[in-house]
Protein backbone atom coordinates (compact mmCIF):
# COMPACT_ATOMS: atom_id res chain seq x y z
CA UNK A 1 -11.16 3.91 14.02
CA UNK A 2 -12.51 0.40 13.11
CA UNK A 3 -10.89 -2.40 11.92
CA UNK A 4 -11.88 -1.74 8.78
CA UNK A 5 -10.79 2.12 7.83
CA UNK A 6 -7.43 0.91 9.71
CA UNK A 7 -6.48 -2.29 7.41
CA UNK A 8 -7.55 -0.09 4.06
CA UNK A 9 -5.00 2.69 4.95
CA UNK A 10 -2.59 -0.07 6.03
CA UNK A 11 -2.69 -2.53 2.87
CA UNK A 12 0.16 -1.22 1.09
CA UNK A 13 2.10 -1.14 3.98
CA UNK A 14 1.09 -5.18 4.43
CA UNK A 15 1.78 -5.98 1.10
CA UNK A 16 5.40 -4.25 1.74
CA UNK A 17 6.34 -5.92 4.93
CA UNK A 18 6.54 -2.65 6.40
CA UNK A 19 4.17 -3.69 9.56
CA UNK A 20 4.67 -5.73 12.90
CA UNK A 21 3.75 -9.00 13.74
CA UNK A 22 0.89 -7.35 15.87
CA UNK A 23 0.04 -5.25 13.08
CA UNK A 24 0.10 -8.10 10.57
CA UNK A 25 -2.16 -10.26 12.75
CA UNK A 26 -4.76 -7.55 12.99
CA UNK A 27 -5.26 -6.78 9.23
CA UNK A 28 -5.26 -10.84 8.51
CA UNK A 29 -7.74 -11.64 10.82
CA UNK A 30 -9.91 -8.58 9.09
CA UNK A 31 -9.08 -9.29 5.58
CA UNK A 32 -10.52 -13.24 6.05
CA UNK A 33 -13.86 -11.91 6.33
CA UNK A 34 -13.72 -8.61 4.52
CA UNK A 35 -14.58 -8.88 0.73
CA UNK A 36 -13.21 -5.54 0.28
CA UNK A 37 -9.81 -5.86 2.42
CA UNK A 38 -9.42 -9.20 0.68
CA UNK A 39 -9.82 -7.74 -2.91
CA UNK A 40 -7.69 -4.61 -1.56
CA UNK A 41 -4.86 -6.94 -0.95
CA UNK A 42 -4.71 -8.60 -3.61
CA UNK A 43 -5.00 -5.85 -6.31
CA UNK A 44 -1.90 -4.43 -4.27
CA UNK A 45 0.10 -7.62 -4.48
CA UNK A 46 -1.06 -7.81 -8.53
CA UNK A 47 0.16 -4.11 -8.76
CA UNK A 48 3.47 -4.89 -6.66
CA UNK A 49 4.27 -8.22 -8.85
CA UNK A 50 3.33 -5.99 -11.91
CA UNK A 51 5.89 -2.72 -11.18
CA UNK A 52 8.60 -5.61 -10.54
CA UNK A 53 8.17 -7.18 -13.75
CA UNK A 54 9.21 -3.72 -15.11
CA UNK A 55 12.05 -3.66 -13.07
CA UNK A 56 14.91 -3.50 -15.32
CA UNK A 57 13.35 -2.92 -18.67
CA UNK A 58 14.34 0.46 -20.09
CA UNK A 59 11.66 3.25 -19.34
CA UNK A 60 10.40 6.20 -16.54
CA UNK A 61 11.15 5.44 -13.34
CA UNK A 62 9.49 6.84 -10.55
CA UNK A 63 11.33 9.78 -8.78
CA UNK A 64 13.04 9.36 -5.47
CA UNK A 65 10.34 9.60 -2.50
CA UNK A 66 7.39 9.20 -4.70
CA UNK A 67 5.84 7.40 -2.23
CA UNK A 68 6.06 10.00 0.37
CA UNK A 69 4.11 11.99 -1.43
CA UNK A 70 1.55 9.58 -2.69
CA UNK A 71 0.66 7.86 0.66
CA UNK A 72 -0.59 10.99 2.55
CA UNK A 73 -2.65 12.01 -0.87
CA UNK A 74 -4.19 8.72 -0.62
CA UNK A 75 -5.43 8.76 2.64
CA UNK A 76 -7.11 12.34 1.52
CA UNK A 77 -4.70 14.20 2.46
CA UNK A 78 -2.31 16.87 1.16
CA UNK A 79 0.38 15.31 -0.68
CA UNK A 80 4.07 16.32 0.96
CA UNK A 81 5.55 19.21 -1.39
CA UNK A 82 7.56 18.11 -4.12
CA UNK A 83 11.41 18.97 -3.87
CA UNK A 84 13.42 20.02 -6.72
């Protein structure tokens, strides 16, 4: 896998904190001289700051483990089944 099909499946889990310093170090150094990784990780951040600013205000919230199902769909995928 190159660098750059690793960092896109690994952006949201940048943007998160949910990688290792290792980790971290390896999408960086990509994403300084990738357009794409660049824009990828900043539309993430833009979408994280964004879903916090909601936080609080009355409205849907997503269901528990949402993301479970969302990451694996993402990647192309099938999405984990839905529990009731």
């Amino acid at each position: 896998m190159t660098d750059h099909e690793w960092s896109q499946r690994h952006l949201s889990h940048y943007v998160e904190g949910d990688l290792g310093r290792h980790a971290r170090r390896r999408l960086d150094r990509h994403a300084r001289d990738c357009v794409d990784c660049g824009r990828g990780l900043r539309a993430v951040r833009a979408l994280t700051q964004a879903l916090g600013a909601l936080d609080g205000l009355a409205g849907p919230y997503a269901p528990a483990g949402i993301f479970d199902r969302v990451r694996p769909a993402g990647r192309g995928g099938p999405a984990a089944p839905q529990t009731a």
